[in-house]
Protein backbone atom coordinates (compact mmCIF):
# COMPACT_ATOMS: atom_id res chain seq x y z
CA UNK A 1 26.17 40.25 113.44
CA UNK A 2 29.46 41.67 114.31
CA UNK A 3 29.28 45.53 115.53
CA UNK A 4 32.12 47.62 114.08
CA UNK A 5 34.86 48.09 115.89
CA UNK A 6 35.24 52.23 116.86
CA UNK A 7 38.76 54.00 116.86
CA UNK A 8 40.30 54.32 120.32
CA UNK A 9 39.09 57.92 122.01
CA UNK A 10 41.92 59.51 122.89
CA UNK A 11 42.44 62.41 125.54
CA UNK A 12 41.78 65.92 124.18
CA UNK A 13 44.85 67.70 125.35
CA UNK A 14 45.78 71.71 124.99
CA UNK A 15 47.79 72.52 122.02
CA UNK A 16 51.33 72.53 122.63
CA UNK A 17 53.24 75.96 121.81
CA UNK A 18 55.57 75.18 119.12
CA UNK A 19 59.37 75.18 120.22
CA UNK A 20 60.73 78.23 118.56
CA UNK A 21 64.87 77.46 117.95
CA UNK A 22 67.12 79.73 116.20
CA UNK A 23 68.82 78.20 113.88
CA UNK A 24 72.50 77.02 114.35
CA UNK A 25 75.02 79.72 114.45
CA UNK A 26 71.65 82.17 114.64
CA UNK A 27 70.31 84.06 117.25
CA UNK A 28 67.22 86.56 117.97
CA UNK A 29 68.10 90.25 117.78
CA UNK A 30 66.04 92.29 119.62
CA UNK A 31 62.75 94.98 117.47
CA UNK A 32 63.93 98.38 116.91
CA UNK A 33 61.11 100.96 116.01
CA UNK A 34 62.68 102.68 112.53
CA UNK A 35 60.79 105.68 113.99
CA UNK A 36 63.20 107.55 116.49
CA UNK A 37 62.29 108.13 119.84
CA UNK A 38 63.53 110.86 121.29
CA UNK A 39 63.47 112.27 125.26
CA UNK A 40 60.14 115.03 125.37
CA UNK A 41 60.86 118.12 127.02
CA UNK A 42 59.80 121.78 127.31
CA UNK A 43 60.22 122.49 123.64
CA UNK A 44 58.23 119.95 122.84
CA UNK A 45 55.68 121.61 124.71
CA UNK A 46 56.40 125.28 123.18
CA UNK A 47 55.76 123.83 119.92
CA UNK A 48 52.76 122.39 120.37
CA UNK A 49 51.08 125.48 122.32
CA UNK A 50 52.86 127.95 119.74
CA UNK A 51 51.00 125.46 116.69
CA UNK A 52 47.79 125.53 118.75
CA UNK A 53 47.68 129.62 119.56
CA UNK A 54 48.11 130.44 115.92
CA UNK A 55 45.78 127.99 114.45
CA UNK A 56 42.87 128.86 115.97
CA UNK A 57 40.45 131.63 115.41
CA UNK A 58 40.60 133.49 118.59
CA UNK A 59 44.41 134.26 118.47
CA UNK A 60 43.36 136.23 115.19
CA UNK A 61 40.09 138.42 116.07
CA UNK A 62 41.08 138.97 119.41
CA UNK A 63 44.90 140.08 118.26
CA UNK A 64 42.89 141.61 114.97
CA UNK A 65 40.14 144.04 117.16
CA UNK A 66 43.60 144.70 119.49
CA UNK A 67 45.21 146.00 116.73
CA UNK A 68 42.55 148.03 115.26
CA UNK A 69 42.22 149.56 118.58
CA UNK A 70 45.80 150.46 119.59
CA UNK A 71 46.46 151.89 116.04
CA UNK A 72 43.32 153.16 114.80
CA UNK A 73 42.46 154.83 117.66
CA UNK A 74 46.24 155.71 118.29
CA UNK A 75 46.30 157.59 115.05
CA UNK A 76 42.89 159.34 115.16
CA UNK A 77 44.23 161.35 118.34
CA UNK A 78 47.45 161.54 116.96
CA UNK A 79 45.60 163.53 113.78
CA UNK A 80 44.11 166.36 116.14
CA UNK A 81 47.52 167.12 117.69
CA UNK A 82 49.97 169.94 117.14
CA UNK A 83 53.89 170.08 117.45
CA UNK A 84 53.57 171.87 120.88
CA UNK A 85 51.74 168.91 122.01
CA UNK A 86 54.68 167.07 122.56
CA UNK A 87 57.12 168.89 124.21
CA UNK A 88 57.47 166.82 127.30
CA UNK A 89 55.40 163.86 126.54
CA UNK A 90 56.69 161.06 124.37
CA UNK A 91 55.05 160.46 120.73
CA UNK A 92 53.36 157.07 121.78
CA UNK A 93 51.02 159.24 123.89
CA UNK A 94 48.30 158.77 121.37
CA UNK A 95 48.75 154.97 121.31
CA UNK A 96 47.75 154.82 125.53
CA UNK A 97 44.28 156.29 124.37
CA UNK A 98 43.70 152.85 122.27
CA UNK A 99 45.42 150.57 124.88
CA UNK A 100 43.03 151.66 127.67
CA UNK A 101 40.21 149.23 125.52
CA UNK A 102 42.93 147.11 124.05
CA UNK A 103 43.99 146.04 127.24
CA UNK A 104 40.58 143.96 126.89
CA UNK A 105 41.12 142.01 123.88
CA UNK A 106 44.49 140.48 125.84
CA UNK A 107 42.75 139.76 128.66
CA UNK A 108 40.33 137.96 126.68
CA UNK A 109 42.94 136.08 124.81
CA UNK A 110 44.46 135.13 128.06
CA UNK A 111 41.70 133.28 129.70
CA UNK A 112 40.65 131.54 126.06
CA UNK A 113 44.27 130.05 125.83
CA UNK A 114 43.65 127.71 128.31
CA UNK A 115 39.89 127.85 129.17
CA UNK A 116 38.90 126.84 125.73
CA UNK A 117 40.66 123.36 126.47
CA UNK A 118 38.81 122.75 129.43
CA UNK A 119 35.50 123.78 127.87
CA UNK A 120 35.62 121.70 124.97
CA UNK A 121 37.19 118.86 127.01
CA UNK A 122 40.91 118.31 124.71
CA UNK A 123 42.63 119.18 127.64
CA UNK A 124 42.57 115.59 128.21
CA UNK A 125 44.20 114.91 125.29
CA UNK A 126 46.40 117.61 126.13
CA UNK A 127 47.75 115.91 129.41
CA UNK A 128 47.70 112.56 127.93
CA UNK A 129 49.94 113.48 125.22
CA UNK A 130 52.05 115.51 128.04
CA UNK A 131 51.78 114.01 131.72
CA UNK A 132 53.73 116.77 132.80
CA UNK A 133 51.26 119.43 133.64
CA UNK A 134 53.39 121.49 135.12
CA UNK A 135 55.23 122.07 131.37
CA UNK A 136 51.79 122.17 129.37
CA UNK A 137 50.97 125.29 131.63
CA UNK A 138 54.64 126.89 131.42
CA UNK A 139 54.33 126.49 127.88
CA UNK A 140 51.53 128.40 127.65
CA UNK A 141 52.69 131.19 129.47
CA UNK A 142 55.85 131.96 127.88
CA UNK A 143 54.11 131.32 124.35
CA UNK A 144 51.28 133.60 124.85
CA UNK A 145 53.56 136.55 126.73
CA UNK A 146 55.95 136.21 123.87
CA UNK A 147 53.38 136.81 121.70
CA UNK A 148 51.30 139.38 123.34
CA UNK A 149 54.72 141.37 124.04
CA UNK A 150 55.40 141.49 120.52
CA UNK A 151 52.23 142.10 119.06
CA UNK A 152 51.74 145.13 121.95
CA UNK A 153 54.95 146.55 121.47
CA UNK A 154 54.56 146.09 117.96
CA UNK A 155 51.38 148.67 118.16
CA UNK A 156 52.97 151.46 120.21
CA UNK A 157 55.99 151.32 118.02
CA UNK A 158 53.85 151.97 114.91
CA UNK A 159 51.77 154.94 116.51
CA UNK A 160 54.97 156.64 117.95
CA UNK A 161 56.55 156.49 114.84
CA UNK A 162 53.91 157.58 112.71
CA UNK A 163 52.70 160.12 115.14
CA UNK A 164 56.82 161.65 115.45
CA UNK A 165 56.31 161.63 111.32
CA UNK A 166 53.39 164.02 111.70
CA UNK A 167 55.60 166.46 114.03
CA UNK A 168 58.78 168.31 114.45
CA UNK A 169 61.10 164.81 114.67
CA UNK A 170 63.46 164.98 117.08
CA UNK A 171 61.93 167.34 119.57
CA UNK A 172 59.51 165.76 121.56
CA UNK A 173 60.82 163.49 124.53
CA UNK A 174 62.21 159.87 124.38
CA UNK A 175 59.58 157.16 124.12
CA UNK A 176 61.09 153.62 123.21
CA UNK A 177 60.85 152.83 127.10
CA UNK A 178 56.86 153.68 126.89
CA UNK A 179 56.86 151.06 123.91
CA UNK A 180 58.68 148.19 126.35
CA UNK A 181 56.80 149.47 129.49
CA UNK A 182 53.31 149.82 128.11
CA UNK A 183 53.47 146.74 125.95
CA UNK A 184 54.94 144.85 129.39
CA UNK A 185 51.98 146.10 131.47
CA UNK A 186 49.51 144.68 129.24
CA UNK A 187 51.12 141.24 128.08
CA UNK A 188 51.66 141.07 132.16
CA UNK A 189 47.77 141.57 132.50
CA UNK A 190 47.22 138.76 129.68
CA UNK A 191 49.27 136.56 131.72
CA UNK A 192 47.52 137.32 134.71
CA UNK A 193 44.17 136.54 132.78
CA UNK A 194 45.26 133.26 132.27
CA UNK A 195 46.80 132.02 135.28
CA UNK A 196 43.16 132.79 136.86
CA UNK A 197 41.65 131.06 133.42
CA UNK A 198 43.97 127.99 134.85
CA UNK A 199 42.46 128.28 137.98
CA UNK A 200 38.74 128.68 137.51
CA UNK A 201 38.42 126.51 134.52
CA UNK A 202 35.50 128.80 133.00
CA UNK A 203 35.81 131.11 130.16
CA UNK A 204 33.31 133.28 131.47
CA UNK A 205 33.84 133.29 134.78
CA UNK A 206 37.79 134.05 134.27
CA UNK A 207 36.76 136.59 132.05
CA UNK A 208 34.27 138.17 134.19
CA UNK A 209 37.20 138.20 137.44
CA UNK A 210 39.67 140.02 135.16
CA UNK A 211 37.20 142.52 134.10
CA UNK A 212 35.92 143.38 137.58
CA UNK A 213 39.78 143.40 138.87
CA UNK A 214 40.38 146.01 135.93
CA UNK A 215 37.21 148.13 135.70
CA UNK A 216 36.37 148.00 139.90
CA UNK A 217 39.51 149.77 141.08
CA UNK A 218 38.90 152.33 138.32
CA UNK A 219 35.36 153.00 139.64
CA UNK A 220 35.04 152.24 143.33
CA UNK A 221 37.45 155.49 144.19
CA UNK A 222 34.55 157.53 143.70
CA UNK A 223 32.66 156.45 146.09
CA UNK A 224 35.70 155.74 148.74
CA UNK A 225 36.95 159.21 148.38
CA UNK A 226 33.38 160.30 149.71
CA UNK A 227 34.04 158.47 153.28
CA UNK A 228 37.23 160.10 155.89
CA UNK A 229 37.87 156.41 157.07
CA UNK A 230 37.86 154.68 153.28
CA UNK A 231 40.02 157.66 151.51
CA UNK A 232 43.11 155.99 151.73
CA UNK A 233 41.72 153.10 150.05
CA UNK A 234 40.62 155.32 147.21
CA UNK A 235 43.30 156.67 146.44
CA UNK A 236 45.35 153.89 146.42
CA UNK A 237 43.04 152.20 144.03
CA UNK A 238 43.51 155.10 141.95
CA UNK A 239 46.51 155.40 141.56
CA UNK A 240 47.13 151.88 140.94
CA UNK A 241 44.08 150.91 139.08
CA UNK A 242 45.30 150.13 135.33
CA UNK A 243 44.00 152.83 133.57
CA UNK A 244 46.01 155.24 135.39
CA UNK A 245 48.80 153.12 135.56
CA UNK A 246 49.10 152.83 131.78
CA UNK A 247 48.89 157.08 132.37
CA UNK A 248 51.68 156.86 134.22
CA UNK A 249 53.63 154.78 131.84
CA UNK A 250 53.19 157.09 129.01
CA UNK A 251 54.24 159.89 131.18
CA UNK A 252 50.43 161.57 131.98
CA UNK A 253 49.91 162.22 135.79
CA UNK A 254 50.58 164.62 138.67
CA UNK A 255 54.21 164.47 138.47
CA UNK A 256 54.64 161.80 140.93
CA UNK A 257 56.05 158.04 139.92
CA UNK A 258 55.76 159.20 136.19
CA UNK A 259 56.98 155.93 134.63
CA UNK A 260 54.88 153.85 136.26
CA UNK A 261 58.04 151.73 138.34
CA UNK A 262 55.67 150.69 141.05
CA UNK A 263 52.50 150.02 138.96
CA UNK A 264 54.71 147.89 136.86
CA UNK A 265 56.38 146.00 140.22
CA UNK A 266 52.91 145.40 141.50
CA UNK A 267 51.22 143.94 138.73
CA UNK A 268 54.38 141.92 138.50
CA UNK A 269 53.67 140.42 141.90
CA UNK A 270 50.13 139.79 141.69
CA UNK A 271 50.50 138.19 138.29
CA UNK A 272 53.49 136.11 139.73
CA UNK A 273 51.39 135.14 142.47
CA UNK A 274 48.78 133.69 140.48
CA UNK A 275 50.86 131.82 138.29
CA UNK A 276 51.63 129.79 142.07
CA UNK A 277 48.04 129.10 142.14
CA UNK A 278 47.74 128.03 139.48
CA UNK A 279 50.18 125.77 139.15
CA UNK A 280 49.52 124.15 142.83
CA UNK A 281 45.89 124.07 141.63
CA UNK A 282 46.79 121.91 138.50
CA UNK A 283 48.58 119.08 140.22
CA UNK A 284 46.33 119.14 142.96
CA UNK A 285 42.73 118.35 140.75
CA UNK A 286 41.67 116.29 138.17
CA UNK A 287 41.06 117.07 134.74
């Protein structure tokens, strides 16, 4: 009995990539995306951090109780004045009353610009969407002293103008540098607030920093003043503490550095040098 014959085993080789050819007188054009790609840069950035300020609920009770503050408070004093109250202070003088706790609310907002981020963690996608740190944190400072500037100045406008309505118009003293000054002072200390949010990474431990750096200098001189050897100190801290700076600004004081020039130049530094920090800080550590 004849066994059937089996076909011939052949060698199992790897597929062979099939020869793509043009065809003749054809050739292969390189893919263009129909999307368009364009270079990023820093208004890029200022786009995204204006969308995210204004979209989130923070931004609007913080800026909300601000306002409340500034004006309500502005025009409460403003009611229990007379004409001869203003004969060499300017009409925003009722609006420093609400600033001294308004000052708070920027502060606040400051340190929850960025803090937030790290807290619930989307700073990641944050720098993964922009490598460039450095712009992510630029863009938040100009976007949130643009709009603390405004919103301040905004606020002592409306109480100097309402409280020169009330009053002889006309005859108390100039204040439209009070409104730039005093609404400079506190965007300044906003800024500040968030250059130290940058660097500490905590909401409540940036927040707690900016309050003892605004409320400590404002306390501490009593005490200091009590001691020969500390009395400088003291009364360099008050004169420079913010409360009394904001005075100053508005034109309230002793008579010396009314206008608040120095105040104003030294916040200026110490906000400028934390916006160093933090900006060595962010290339320097992980997210």
């Amino acid at each position: 009995m004849s066994t059937p014959q089996q076909p011939p085993t052949q060698a199992l080789q790897p597929p062979v990539a099939p020869d793509w050819q043009a065809a003749p007188g054809t050739s292969f054009a390189p893919y263009t995306s129909p999307i368009p790609v364009t270079r990023t840069h820093l208004g890029h950035a200022l786009a995204s951090e204006w969308t995210k300020i204004k979209s989130v609920r923070s931004t609007l009770w913080t800026l909300g109780v601000f306002l409340v503050l500034v004006i309500g408070i502005g025009l409460l004093v403003a009611g229990q004045t007379t004409d001869e109250n203003f004969g060499n202070v300017p009409y925003t003088i009722p609006a420093f009353f609400g600033l001294v706790l308004g000052q708070i609310c920027l502060i606040t907002l400051g340190v929850l610009v960025i803090s937030s981020e790290y807290g619930t963690g989307m700073i990641r996608t944050t720098f993964t969407a922009s490598p460039q740190r450095h712009r992510v944190l630029a863009a938040k400072l100009i976007i949130f002293f643009a709009v603390a500037f405004v919103v301040s100045a905004f606020a002592i406008g409306f109480v100097g103008l309402v409280t020169e309505s009330m009053h002889n118009a006309g005859e108390g003293k100039a204040w439209g540098g009070t409104v730039v000054k005093g609404a400079l002072y506190v965007s300044l200390l906003g800024v500040l607030a968030l250059a130290v949010g940058s660097m500490l990474r905590h909401s409540a431990g940036a927040i707690t920093a900016m309050l003892g750096l605004v409320l400590v200098p404002a306390i501490l001189p009593a005490f200091l003043l009590l001691s020969e050897s500390m009395q400088w100190i003291g009364e360099k801290m008050l004169e420079y503490n913010a409360p009394n700076s904001l005075a100053r600004i508005f034109g309230l004081g002793d008579g010396n550095n009314i206008g608040g020039g120095a105040q104003l130049g030294l916040l200026a530094g110490v906000t400028a040098a934390a916006i160093v920090g933090a900006f060595v800080l962010l290339d320097r550590r992980d997210v």
